[in-house]
N, C-alpha and C. Protein backbone atom coordinates (compact mmCIF):
# COMPACT_ATOMS: atom_id res chain seq x y z
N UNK A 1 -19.02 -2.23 -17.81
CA UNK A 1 -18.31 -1.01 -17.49
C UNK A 1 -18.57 -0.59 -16.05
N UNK A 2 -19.91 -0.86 -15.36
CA UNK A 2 -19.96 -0.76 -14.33
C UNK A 2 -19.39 -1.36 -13.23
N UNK A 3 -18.91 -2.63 -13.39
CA UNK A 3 -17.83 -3.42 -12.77
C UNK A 3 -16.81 -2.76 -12.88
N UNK A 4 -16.53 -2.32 -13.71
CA UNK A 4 -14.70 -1.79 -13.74
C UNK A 4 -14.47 -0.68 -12.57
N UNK A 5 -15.73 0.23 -13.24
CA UNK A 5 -16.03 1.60 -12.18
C UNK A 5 -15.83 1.32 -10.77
N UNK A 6 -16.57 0.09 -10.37
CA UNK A 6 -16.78 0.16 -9.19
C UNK A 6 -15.48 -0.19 -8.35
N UNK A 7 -14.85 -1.54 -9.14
CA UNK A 7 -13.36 -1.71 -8.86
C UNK A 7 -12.47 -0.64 -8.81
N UNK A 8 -12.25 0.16 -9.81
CA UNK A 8 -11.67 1.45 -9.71
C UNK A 8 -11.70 2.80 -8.40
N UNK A 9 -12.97 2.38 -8.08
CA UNK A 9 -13.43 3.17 -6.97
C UNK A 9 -12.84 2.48 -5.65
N UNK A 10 -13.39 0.76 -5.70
CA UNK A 10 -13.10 0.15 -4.27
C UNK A 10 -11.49 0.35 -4.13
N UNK A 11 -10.84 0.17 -4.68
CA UNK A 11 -8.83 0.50 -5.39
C UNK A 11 -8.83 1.27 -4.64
N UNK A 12 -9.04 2.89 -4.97
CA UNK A 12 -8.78 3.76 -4.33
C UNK A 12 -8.98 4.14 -3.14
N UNK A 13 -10.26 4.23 -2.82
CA UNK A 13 -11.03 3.75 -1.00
C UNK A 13 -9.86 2.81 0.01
N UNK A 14 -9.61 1.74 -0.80
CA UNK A 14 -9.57 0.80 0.07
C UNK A 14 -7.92 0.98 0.19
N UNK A 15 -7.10 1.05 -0.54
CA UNK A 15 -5.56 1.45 -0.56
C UNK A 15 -5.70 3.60 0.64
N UNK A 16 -6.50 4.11 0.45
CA UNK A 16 -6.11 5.44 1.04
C UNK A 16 -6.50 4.80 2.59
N UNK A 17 -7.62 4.42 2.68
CA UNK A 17 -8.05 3.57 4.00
C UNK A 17 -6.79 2.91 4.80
N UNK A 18 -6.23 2.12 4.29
CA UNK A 18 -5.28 1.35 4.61
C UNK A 18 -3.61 2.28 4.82
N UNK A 19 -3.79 3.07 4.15
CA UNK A 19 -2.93 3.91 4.31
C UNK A 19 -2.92 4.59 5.45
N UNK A 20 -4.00 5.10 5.71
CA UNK A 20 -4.85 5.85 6.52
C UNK A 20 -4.73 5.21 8.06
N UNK A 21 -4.76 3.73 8.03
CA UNK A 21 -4.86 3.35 9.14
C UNK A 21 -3.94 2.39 9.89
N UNK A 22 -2.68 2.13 8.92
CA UNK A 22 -2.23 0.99 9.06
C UNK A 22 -0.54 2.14 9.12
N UNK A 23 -0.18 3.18 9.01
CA UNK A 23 1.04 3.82 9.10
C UNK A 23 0.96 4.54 10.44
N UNK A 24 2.26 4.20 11.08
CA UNK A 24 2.29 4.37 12.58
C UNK A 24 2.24 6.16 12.60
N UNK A 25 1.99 6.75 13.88
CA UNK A 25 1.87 8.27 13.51
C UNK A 25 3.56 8.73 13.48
N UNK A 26 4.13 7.86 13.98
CA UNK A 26 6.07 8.19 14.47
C UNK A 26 6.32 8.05 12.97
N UNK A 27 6.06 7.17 12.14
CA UNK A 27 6.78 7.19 10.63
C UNK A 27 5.96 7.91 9.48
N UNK A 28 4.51 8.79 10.04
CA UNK A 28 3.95 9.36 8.64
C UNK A 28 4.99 10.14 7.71
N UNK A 29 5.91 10.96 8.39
CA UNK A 29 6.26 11.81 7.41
C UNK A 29 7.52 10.77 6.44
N UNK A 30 7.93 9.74 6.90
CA UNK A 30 8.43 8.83 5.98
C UNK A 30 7.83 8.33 5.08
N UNK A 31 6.72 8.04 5.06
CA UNK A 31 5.21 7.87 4.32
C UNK A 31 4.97 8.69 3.60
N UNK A 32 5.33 9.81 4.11
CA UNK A 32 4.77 11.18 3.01
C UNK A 32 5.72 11.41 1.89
N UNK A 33 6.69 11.35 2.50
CA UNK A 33 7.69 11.37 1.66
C UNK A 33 7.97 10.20 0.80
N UNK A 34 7.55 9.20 0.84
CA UNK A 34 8.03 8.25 -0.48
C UNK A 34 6.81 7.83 -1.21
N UNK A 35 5.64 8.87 -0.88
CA UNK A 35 4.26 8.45 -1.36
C UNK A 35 4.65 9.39 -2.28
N UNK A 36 5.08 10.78 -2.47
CA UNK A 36 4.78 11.79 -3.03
C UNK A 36 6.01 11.53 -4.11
N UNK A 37 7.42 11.00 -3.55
CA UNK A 37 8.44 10.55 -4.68
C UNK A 37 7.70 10.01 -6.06
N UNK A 38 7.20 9.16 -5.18
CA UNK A 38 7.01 7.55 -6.05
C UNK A 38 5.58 8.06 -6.71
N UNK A 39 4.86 9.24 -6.33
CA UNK A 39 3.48 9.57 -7.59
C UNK A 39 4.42 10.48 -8.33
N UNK A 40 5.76 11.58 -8.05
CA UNK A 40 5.70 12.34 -8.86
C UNK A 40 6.69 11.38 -10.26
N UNK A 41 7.75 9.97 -10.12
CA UNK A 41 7.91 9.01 -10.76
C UNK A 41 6.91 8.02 -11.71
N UNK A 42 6.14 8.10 -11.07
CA UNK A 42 4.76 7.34 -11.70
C UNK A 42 4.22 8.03 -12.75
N UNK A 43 3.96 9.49 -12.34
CA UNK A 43 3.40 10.58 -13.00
C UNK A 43 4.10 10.44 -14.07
N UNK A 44 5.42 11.01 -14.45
CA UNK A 44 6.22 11.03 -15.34
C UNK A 44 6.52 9.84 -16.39
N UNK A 45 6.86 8.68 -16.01
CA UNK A 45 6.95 7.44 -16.35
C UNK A 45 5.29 7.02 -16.81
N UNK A 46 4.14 7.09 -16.46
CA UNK A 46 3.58 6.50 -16.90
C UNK A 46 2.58 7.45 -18.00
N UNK A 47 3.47 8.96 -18.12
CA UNK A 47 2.73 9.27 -19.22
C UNK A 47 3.43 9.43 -20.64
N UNK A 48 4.94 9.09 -20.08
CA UNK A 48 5.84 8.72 -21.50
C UNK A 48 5.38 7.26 -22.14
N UNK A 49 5.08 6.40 -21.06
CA UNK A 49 4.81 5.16 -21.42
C UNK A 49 3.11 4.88 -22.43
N UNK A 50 2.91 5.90 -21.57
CA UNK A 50 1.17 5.72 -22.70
C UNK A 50 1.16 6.23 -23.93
N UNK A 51 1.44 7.27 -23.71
CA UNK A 51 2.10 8.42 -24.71
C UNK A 51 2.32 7.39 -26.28
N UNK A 52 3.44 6.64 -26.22
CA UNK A 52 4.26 5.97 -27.71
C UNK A 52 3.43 4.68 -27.12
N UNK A 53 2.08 4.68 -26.37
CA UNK A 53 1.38 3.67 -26.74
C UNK A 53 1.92 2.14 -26.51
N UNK A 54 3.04 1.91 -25.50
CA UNK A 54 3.68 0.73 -24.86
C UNK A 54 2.29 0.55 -23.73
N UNK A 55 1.42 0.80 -23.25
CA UNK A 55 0.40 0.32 -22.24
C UNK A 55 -1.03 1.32 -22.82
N UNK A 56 -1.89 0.28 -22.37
CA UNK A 56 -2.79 0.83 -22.79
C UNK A 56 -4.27 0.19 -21.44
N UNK A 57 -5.09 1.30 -20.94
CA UNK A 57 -5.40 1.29 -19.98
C UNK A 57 -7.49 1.67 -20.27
N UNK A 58 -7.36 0.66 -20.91
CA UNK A 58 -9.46 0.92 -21.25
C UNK A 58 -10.04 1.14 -20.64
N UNK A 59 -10.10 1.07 -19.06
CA UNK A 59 -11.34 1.90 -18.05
C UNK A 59 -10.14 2.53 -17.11
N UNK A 60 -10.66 4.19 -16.88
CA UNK A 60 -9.66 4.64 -16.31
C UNK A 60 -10.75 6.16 -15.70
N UNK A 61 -9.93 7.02 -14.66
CA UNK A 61 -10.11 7.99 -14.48
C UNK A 61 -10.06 9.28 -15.22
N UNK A 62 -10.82 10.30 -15.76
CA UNK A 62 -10.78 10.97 -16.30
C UNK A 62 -10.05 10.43 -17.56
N UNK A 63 -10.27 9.31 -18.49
CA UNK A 63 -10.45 9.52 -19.72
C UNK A 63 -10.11 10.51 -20.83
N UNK A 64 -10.63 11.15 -20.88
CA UNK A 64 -10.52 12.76 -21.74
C UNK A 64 -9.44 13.32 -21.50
N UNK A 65 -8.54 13.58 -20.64
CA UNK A 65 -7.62 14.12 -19.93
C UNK A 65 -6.40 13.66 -20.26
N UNK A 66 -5.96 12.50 -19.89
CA UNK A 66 -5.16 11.69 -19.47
C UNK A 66 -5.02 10.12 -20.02
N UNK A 67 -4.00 9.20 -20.66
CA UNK A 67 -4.04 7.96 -21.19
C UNK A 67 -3.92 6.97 -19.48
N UNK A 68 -2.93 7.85 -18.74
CA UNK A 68 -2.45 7.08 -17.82
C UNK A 68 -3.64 6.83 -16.83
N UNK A 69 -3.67 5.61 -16.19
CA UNK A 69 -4.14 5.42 -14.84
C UNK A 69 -4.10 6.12 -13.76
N UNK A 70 -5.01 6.90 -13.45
CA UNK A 70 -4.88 7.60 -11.72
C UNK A 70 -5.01 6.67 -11.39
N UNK A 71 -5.58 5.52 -10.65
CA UNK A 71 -5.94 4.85 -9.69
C UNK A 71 -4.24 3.93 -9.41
N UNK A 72 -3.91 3.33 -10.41
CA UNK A 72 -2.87 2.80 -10.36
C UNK A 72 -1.86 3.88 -9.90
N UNK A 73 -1.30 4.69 -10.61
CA UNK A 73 0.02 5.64 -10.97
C UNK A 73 0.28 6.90 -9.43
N UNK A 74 -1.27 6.89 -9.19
CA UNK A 74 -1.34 8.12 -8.12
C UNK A 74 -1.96 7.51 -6.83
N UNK A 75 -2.11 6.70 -6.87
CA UNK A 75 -2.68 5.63 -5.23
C UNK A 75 -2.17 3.88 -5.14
N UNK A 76 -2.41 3.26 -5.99
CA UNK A 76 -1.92 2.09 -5.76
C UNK A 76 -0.34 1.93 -5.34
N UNK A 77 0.08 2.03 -6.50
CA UNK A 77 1.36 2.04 -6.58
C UNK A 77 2.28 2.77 -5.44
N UNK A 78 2.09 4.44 -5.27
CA UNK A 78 2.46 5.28 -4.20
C UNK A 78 2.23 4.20 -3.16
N UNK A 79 1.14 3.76 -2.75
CA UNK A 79 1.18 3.02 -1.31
C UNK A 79 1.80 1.87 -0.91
N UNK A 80 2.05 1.36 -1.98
CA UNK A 80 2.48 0.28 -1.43
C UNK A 80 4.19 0.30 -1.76
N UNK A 81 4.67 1.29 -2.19
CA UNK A 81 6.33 2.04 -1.81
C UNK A 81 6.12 2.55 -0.70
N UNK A 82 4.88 3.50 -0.33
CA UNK A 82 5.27 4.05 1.24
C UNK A 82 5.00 3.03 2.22
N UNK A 83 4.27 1.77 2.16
CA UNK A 83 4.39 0.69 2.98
C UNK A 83 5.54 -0.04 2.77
N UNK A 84 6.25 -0.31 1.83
CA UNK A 84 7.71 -0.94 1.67
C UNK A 84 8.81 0.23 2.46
N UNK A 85 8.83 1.01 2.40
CA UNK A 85 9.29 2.09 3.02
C UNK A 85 9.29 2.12 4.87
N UNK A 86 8.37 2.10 5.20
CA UNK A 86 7.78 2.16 6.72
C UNK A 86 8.09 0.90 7.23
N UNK A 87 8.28 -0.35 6.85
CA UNK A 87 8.12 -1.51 7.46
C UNK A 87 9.19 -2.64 6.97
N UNK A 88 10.20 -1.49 5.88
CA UNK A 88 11.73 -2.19 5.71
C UNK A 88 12.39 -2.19 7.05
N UNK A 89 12.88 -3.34 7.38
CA UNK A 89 13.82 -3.79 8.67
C UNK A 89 15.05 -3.02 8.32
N UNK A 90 15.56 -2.17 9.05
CA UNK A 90 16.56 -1.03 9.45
C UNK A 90 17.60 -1.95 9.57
N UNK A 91 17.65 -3.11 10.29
CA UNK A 91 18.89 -3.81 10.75
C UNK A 91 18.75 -5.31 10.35
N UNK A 92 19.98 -5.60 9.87
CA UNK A 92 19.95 -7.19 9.17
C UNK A 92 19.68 -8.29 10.20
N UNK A 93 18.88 -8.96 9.81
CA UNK A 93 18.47 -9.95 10.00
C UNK A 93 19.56 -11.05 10.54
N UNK A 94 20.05 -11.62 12.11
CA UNK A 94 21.29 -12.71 12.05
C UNK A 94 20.76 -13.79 11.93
């Protein structure tokens, strides 16, 4: 269980880090904006989904609270839409 924890922890660290350091300052608020879409989608979606018991998530954040994944639903996921977001090519490719 202590392995999981710690993974769970490095997840989050290491995705806000990267977030943190790797989004240009000219495109944050594009960043902000499809980070916050895509948790308040996640949010929703992944607590209907736990809910009728289609996923099921054995080491997780706050436990007691919640079936769904924070680490996944509210950081993983968000980041790497606001990095698909920031670093989609605007103009086609000839």
């Amino acid at each position: 269980m202590v392995l999981e924890n710690f993974i769970l922890y490095f997840v989050l660290i290491v995705f806000l880090l990267i977030l943190w350091k790797f989004i240009p300052p000219d495109k944050r608020r594009n960043a902000q904006v499809a980070f916050l879409s895509k948790q308040f989608l996640t949010w929703f979606s992944g607590l209907v989904v736990s809910n009728l018991g289609l996923i099921e998530y054995p080491v997780r954040f706050f436990p007691s609270v919640s079936k769904t994944s924070f680490s996944f639903e509210f950081v993983a996921y968000p980041v790497i839409c606001a990095f698909f977001n920031v670093y989609y090519p605007e103009a086609k490719a000839n």
